[in-house]
Protein backbone atom coordinates (compact mmCIF):
# COMPACT_ATOMS: atom_id res chain seq x y z
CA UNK A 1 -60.36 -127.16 26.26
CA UNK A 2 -63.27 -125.55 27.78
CA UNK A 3 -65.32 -127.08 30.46
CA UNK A 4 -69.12 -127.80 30.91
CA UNK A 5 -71.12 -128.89 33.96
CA UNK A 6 -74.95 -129.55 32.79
CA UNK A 7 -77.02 -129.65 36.24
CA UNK A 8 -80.56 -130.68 35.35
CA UNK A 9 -82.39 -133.48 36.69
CA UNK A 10 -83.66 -134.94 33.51
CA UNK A 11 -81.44 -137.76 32.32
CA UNK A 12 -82.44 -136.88 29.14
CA UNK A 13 -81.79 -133.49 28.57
CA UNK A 14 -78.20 -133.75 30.06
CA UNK A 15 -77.35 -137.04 27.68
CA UNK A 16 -78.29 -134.55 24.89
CA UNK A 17 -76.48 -131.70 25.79
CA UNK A 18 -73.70 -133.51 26.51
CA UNK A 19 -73.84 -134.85 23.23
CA UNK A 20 -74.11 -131.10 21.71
CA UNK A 21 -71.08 -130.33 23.28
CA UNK A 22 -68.71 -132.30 22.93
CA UNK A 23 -69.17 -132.42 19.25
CA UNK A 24 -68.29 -128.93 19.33
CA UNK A 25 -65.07 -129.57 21.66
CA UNK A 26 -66.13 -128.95 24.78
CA UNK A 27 -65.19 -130.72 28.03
CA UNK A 28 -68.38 -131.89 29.49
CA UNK A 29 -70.08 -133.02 33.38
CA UNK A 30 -73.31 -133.57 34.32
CA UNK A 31 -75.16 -133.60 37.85
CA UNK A 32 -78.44 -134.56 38.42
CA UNK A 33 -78.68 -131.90 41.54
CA UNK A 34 -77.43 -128.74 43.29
CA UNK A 35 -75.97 -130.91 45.97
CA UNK A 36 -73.75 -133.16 43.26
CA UNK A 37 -73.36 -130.39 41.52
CA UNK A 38 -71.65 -128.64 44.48
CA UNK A 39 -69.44 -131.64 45.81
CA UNK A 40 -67.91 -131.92 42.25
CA UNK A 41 -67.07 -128.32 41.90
CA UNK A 42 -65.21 -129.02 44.92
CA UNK A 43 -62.84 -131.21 43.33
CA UNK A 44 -62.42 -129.43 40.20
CA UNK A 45 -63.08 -126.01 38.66
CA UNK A 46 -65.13 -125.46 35.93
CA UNK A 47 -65.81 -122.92 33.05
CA UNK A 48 -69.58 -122.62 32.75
CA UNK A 49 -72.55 -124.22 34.31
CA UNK A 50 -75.93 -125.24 33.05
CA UNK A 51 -77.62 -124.98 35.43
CA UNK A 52 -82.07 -125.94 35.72
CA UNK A 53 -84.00 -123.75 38.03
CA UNK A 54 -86.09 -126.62 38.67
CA UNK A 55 -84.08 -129.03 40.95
CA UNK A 56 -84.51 -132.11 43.77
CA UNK A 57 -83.41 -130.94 47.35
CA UNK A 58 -82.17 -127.13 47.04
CA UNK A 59 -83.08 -125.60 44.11
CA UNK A 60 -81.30 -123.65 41.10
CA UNK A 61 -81.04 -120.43 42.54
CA UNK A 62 -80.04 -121.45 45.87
CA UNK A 63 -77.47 -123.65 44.22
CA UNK A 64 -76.50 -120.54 42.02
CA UNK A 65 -76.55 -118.30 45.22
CA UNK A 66 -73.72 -120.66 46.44
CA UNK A 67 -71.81 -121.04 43.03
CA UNK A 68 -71.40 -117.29 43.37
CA UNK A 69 -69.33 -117.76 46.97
CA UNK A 70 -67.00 -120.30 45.38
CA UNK A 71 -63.29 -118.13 44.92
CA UNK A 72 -63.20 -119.06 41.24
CA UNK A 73 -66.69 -119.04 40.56
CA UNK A 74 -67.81 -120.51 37.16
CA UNK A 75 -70.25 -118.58 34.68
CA UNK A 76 -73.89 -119.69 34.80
CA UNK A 77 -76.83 -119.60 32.49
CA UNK A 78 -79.52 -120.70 33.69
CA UNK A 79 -82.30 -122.89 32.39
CA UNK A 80 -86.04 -123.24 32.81
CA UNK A 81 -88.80 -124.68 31.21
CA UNK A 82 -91.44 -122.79 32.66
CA UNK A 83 -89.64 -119.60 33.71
CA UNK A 84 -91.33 -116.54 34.82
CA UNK A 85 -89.68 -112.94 34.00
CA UNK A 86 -89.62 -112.91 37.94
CA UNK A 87 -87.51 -115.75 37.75
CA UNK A 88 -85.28 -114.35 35.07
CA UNK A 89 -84.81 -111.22 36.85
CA UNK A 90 -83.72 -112.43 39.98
CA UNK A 91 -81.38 -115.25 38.69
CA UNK A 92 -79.48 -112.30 36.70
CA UNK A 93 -79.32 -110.13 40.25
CA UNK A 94 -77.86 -112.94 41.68
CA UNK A 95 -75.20 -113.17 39.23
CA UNK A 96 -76.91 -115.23 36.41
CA UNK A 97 -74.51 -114.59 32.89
CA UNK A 98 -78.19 -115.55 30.87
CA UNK A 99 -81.15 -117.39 30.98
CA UNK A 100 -82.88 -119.93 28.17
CA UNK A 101 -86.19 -121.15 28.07
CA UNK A 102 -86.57 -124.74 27.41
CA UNK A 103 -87.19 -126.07 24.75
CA UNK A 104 -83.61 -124.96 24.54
CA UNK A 105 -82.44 -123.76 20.66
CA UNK A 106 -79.31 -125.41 20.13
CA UNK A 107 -78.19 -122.15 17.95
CA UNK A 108 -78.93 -119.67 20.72
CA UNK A 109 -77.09 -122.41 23.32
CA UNK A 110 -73.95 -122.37 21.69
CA UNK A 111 -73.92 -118.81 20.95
CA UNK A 112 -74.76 -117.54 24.67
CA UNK A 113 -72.36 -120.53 26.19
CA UNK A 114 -69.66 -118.70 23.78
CA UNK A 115 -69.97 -114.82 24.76
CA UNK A 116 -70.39 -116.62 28.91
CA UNK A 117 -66.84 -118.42 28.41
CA UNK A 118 -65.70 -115.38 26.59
CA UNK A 119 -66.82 -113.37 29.35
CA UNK A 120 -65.20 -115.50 32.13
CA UNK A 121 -61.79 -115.78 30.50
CA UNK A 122 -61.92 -111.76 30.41
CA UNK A 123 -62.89 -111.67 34.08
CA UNK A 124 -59.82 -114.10 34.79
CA UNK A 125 -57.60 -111.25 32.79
CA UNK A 126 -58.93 -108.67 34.17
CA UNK A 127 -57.76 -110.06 37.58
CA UNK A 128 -54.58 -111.08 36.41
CA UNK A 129 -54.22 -107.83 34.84
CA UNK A 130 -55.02 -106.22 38.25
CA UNK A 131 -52.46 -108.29 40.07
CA UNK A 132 -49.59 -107.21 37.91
CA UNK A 133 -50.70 -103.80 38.33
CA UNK A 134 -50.46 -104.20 42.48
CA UNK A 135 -47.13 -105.81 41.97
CA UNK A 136 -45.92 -102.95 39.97
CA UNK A 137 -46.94 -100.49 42.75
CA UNK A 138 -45.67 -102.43 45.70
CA UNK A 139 -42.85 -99.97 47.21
CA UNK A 140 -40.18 -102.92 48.96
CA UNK A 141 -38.06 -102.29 51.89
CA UNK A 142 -37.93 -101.76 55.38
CA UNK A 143 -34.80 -99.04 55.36
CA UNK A 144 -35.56 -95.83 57.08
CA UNK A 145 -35.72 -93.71 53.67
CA UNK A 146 -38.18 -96.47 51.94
CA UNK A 147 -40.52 -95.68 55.13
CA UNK A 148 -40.83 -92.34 54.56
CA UNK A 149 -41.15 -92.80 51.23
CA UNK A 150 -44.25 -95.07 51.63
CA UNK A 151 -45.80 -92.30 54.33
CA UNK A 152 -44.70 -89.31 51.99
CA UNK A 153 -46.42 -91.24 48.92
CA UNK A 154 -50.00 -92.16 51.64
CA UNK A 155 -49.96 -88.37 52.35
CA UNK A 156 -50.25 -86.87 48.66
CA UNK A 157 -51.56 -89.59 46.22
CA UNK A 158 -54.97 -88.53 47.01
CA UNK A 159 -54.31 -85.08 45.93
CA UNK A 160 -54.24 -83.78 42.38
CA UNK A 161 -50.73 -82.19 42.95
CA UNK A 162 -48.24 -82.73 40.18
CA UNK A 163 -45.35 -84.90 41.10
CA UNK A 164 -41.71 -85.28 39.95
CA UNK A 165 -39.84 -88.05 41.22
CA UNK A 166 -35.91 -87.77 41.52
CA UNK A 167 -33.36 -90.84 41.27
CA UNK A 168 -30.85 -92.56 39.56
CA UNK A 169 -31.61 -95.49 36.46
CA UNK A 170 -32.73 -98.50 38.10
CA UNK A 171 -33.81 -97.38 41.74
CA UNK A 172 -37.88 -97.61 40.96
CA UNK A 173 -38.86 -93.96 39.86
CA UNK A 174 -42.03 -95.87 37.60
CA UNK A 175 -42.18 -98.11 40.84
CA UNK A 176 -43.28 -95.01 42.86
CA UNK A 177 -45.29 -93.50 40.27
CA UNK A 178 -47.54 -96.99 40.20
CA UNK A 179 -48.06 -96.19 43.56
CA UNK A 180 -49.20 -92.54 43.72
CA UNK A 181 -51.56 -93.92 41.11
CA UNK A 182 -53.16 -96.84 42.90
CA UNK A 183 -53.65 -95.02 45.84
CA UNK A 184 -55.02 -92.00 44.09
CA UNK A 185 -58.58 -90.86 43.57
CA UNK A 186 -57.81 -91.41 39.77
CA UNK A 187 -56.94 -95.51 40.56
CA UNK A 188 -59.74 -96.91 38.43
CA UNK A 189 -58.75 -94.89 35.49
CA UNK A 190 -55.66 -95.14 33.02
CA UNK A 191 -51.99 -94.63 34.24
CA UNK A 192 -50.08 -93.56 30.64
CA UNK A 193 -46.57 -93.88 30.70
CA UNK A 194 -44.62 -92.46 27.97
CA UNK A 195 -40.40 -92.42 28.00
CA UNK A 196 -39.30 -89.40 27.09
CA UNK A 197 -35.95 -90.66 26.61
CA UNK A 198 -36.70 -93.85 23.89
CA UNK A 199 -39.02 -91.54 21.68
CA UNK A 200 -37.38 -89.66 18.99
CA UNK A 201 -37.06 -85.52 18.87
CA UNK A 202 -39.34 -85.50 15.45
CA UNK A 203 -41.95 -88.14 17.12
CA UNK A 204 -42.62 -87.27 20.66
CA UNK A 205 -44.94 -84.42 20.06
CA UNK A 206 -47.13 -86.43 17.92
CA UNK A 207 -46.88 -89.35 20.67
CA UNK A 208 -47.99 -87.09 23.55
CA UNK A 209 -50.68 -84.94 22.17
CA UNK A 210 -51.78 -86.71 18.65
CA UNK A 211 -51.52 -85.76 15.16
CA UNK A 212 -54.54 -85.15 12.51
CA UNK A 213 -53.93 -87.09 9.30
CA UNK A 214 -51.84 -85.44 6.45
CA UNK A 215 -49.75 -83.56 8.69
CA UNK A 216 -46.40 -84.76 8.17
CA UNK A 217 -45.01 -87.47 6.23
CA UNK A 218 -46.45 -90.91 7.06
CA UNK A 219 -49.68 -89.54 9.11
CA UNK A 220 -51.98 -92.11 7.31
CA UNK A 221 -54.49 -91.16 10.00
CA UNK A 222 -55.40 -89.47 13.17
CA UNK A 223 -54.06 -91.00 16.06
CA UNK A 224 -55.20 -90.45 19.71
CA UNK A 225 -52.08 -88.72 21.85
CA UNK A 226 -50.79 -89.71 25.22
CA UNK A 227 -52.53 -86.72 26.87
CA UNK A 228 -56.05 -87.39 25.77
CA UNK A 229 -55.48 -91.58 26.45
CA UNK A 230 -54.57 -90.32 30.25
CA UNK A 231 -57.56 -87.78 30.42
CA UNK A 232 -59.37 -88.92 33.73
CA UNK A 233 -56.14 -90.67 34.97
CA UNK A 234 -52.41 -90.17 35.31
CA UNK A 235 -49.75 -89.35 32.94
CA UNK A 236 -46.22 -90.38 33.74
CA UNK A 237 -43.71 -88.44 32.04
CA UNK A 238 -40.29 -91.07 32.32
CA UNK A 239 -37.09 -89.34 32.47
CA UNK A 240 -38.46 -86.00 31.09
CA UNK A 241 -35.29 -84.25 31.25
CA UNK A 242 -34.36 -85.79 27.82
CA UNK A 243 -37.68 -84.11 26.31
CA UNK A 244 -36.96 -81.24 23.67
CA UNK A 245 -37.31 -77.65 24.22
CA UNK A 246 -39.82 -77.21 21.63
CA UNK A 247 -41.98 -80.25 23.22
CA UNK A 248 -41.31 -78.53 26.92
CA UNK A 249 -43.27 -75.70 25.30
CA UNK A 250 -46.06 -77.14 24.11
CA UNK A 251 -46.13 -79.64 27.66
CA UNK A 252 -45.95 -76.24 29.99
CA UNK A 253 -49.06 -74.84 27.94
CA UNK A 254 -51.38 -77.87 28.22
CA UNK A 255 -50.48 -77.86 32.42
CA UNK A 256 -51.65 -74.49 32.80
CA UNK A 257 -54.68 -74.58 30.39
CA UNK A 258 -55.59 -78.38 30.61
CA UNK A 259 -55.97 -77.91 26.82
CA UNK A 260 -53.78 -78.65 23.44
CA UNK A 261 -54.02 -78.74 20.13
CA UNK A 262 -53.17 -82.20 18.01
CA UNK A 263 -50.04 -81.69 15.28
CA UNK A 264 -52.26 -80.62 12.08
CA UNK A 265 -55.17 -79.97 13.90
CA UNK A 266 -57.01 -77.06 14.58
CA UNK A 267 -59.58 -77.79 17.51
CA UNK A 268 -58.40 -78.03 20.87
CA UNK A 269 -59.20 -81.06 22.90
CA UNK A 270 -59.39 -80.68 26.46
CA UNK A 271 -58.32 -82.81 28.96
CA UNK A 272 -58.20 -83.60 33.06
CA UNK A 273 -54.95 -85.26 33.94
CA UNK A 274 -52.79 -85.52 36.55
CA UNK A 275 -48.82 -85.31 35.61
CA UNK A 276 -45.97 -87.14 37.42
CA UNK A 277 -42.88 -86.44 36.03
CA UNK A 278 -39.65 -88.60 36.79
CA UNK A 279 -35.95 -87.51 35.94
CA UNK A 280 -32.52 -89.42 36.84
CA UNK A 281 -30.52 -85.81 36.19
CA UNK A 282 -29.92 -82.70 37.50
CA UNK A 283 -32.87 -80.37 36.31
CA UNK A 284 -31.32 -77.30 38.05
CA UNK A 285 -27.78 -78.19 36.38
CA UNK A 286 -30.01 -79.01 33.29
CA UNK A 287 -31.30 -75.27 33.48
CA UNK A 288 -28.30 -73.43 34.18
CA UNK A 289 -27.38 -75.02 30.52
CA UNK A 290 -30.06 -73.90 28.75
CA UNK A 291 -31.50 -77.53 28.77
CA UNK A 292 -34.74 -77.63 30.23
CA UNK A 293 -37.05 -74.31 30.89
CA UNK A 294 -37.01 -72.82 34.31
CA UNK A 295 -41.17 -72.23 33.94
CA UNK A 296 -41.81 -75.98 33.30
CA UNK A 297 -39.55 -77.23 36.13
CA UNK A 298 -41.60 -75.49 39.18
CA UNK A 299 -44.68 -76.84 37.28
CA UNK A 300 -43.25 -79.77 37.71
CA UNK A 301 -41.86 -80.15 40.99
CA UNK A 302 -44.44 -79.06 42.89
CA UNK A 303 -44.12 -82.12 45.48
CA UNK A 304 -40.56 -83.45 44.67
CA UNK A 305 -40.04 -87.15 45.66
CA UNK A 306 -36.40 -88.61 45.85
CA UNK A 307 -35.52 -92.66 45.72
CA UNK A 308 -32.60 -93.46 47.38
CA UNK A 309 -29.80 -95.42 45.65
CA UNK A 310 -29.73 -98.95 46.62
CA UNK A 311 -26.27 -98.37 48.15
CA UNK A 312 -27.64 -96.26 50.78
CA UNK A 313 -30.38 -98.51 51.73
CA UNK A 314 -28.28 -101.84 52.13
CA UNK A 315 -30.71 -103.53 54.92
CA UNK A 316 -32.90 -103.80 51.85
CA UNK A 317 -31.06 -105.93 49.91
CA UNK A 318 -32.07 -109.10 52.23
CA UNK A 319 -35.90 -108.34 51.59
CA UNK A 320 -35.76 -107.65 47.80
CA UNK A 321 -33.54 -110.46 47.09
CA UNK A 322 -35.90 -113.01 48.43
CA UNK A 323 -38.88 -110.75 47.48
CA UNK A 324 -37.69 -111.25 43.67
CA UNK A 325 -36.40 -115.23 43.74
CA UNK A 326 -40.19 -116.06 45.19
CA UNK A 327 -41.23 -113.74 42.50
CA UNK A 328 -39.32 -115.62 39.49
CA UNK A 329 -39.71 -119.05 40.96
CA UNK A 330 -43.77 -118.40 40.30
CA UNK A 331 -42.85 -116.91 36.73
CA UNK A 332 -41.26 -119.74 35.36
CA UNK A 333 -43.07 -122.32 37.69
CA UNK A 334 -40.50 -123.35 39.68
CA UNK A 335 -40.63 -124.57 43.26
CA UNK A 336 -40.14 -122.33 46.20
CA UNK A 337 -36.20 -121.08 46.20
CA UNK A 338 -33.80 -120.44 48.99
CA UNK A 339 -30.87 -117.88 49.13
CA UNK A 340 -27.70 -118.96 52.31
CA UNK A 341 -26.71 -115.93 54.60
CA UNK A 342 -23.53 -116.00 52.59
CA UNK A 343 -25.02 -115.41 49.50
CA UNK A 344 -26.74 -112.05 50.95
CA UNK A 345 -23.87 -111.00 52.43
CA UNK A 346 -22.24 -110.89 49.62
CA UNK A 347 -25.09 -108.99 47.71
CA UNK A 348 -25.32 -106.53 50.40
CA UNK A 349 -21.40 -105.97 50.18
CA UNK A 350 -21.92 -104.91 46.39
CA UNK A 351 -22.17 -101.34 45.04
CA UNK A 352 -25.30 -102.17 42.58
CA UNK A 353 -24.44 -99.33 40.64
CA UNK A 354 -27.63 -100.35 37.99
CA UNK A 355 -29.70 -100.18 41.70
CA UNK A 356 -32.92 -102.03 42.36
CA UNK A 357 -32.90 -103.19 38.50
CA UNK A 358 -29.83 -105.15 38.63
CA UNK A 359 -30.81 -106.52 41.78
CA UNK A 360 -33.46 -107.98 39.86
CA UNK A 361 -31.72 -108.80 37.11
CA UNK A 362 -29.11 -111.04 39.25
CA UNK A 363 -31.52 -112.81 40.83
CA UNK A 364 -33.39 -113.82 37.14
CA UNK A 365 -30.31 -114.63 35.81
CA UNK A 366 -29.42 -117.41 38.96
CA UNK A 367 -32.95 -118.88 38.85
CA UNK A 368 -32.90 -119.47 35.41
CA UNK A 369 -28.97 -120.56 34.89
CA UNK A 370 -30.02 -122.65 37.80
CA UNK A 371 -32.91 -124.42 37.36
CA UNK A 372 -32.37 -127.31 39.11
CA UNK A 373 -31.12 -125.53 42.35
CA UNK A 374 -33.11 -125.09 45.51
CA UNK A 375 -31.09 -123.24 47.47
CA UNK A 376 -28.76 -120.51 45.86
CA UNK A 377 -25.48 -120.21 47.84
CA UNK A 378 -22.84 -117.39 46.89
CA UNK A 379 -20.91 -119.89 44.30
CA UNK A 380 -24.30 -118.99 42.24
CA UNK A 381 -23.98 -115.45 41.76
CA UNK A 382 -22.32 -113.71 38.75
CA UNK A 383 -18.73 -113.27 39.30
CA UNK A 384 -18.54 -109.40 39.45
CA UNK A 385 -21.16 -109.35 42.23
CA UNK A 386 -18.28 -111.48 44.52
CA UNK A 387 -15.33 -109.82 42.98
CA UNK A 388 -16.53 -106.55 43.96
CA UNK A 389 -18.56 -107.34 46.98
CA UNK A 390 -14.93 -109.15 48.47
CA UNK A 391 -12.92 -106.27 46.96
CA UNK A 392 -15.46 -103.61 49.07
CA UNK A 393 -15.51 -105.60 51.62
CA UNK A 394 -11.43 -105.92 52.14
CA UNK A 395 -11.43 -101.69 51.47
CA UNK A 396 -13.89 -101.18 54.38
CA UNK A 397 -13.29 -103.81 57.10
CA UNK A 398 -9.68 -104.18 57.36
CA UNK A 399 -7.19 -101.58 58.48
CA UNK A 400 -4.56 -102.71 56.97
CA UNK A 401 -3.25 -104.12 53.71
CA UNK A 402 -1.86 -107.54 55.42
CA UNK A 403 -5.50 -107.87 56.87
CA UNK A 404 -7.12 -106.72 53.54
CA UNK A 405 -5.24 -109.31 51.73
CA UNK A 406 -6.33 -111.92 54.05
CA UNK A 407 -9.80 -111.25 53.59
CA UNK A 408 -9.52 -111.83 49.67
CA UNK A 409 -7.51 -114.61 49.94
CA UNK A 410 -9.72 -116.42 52.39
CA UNK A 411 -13.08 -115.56 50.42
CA UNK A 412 -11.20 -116.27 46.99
CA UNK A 413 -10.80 -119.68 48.16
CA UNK A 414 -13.43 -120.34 50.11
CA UNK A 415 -15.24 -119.17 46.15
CA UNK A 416 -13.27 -122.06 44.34
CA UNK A 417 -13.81 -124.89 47.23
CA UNK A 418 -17.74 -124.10 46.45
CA UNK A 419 -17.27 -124.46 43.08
CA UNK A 420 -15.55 -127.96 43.64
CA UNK A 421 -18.60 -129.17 45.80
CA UNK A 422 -15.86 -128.86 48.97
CA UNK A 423 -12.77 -131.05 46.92
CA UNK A 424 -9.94 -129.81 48.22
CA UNK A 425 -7.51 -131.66 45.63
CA UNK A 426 -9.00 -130.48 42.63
CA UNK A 427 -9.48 -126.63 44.48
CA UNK A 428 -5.53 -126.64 44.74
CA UNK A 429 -5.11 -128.34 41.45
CA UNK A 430 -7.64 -124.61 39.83
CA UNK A 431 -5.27 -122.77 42.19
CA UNK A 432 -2.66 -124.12 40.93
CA UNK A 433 -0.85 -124.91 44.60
CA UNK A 434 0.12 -128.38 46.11
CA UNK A 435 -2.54 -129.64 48.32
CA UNK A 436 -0.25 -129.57 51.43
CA UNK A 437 0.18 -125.87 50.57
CA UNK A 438 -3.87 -125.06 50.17
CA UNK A 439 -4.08 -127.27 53.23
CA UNK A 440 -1.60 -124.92 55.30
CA UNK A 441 -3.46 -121.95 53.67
CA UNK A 442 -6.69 -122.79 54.71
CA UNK A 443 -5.64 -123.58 58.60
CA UNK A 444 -3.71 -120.37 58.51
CA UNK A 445 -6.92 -118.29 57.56
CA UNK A 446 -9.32 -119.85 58.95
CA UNK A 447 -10.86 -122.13 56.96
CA UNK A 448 -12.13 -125.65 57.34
CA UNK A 449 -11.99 -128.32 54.71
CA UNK A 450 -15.91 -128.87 55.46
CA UNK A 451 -16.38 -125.22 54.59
């Protein structure tokens, strides 16, 4: 339910209003001055604001003046009932959504108070749709390759230079082309991303530059391609490697003429975009096969970016792991989450051979199979993260087998005493030992029956 707050110092008027608008399901407050009108949006926000020009103590523009410094500042139309186009015009520079002229026209009210609210609630997505956007181009990590990374993308988003990004699935290739964007000259225009990989052979030239209708089968109409959506902004080719021959064509001839032709059409449309490409393969290999065309590749790769696998940037894994449980715990609107040391050294022990993506992944899947838990200890996380993470860690640590051995044994257990909360009768009864014999096992690596 929308909310109202009528600010006008005639009892009258506000009863009335109020009346108007609750009938027609609004939420409604009323203030008989800027000054009560500016403690109460104090305690509460609201959507819109009636607000008279003519008011006791500080007036309605000097009370609208300070409406606009509020962080969620409400839409205002203001209301006069001997207004002057002076008036009018400097109420609207000061961030006025409308003015009416009393009498007010109950018709007109409603109307304008619906396009303001509309108008506020697109603001409010507009922001929100901003915020993603940062998120999405926020390059995480404090590794030596993720530094240069961040310098290397500061140096050349502000140049039109074509970009192609190399990595494998899942280490943030559309991660790094957010972030060219954004801090591009291009950042208030569109970023187009089309996968080259999840569009079929027969459909991806009439995805990235259009079709005319009647062309082929099922063209019930002319649709708008990828190329002329981007025009102004950036286009990000996804895993581009997988893109046909016969599309590579028709790709290399709109980069060197900023020009194409729609399927079925006959006019060329021209266009001004920037490409960044993004491959996890070979393109040379892919080349050498007969795969992808030579000429397209060093249009391509004019300044070649490369994202490191997640297993060569370990000290990241701290930092993204908590970077992505605060980021979930806001999603599904939990409290702020903890992760123990044990837990991350575990993580960091893994190979993450999906990368940065089922980092993610891992840590959705524990805040949401956990949603009572506060703080996430190693007992939490899937069981091939821990089998493999103990079985690496054995393999690199430990010089020999007796010592390797060992190490599982004492993390194995140490696994099923967390799972029973520290019990060590019902751990050997799992393990299927005598508890004298778990209890000799444990003092003989190690481990305490608090652990």
């Amino acid at each position: 339910m929308h909310s109202i707050l009528i600010v006008d110092d005639e009892s009258g008027i506000r009863e009335s209003l109020k009346g108007v608008l609750e009938d027609e399901g609004y939420k409604t407050l009323a203030a008989e001055s800027g000054e009560t009108c500016l403690r109460l949006l104090e305690k509460q926000d609201v959507d819109l604001v009636l607000l008279d020009v003519w008011l006791p103590g500080i007036d309605g523009l000097d009370t609208l003046q300070k409406l606009r410094e509020l962080e969620n500042s409400p839409e205002v139309i203001m209301i006069s009932g001997h207004g002057t186009i002076e008036t009018a015009v400097r109420a609207t520079k000061l961030g006025a959504y409308d003015f009416l002229e009393k009498p007010l026209s109950i018709d007109r009210t409603l109307s304008l108070i619906k396009h303001a609210i509309d108008a506020k609630t697109l603001r409010r997505e507009n922001r929100e749709l901003k915020r993603q956007l940062q998120s999405k181009s926020v390059i995480a990590g404090d590794s030596v390759p993720m530094k240069a990374l961040r310098q290397q993308i500061s140096i050349m988003a502000p140049t039109n230079g074509r970009v192609l990004i190399y990595g494998e699935s899942g280490t943030g290739k559309e991660l790094v082309a957010h972030a060219i964007h954004a801090q591009s000259l291009r950042k208030d225009e569109m970023f187009v991303e089309v996968n080259c990989a999840a569009i079929p052979e027969d459909l991806i030239e009439s995805e990235l530059f259009g079709h005319r209708q009647g062309s082929f089968p099922g063209a019930s109409a002319d649709k708008e391609g990828q190329f002329q959506r981007a025009t102004g902004g950036t286009l990000f080719l996804d895993e581009v490697g997988d893109m046909s021959l016969k599309t590579q064509s028709k790709v290399l001839r709109t980069l060197d003429e900023q020009r194409f032709t729609p399927v079925g059409g006959s006019e060329a449309i021209t266009v001004d975009v920037r490409v960044i490409a993004s491959t996890n393969k070979d393109l040379e290999e892919e080349i050498s096969k007969g795969n992808f065309r030579e000429d397209l590749f060093y249009r391509l790769n004019v300044i070649p970016f490369f994202v490191p696998p997640l297993r060569e940037r370990k000290e990241d894994i701290p930092y993204l792991a908590r970077y992505f449980l605060k980021e979930f715990a806001a999603a599904y609107g939990k409290r702020s989450r903890e992760i123990t040391d044990d837990a991350i050294q575990t993580l960091t022990r893994y190979s993450w051979p999906g990368n940065v993506r089922e980092l993610r992944n891992v840590i959705e899947r524990i805040v949401i199979m956990n949603p009572t838990t506060t703080k996430f200890e190693r007992k939490h996380l899937p069981p091939l993260v821990y089998r493999d993470g103990s079985r690496r860690s054995a393999g690199t640590e430990f010089s020999t087998l007796h010592q390797a051995r060992d190490a599982y044994e004492r993390d194995y257990i140490l696994k099923k005493l967390d799972e029973n909360h520290g019990n060590v009768s019902r751990t050997a009864e799992m393990l299927g030992l005598e508890r004298s014999h778990l209890y000799r096992k444990m003092k003989t690596l190690g481990i305490a029956a608090k652990e």
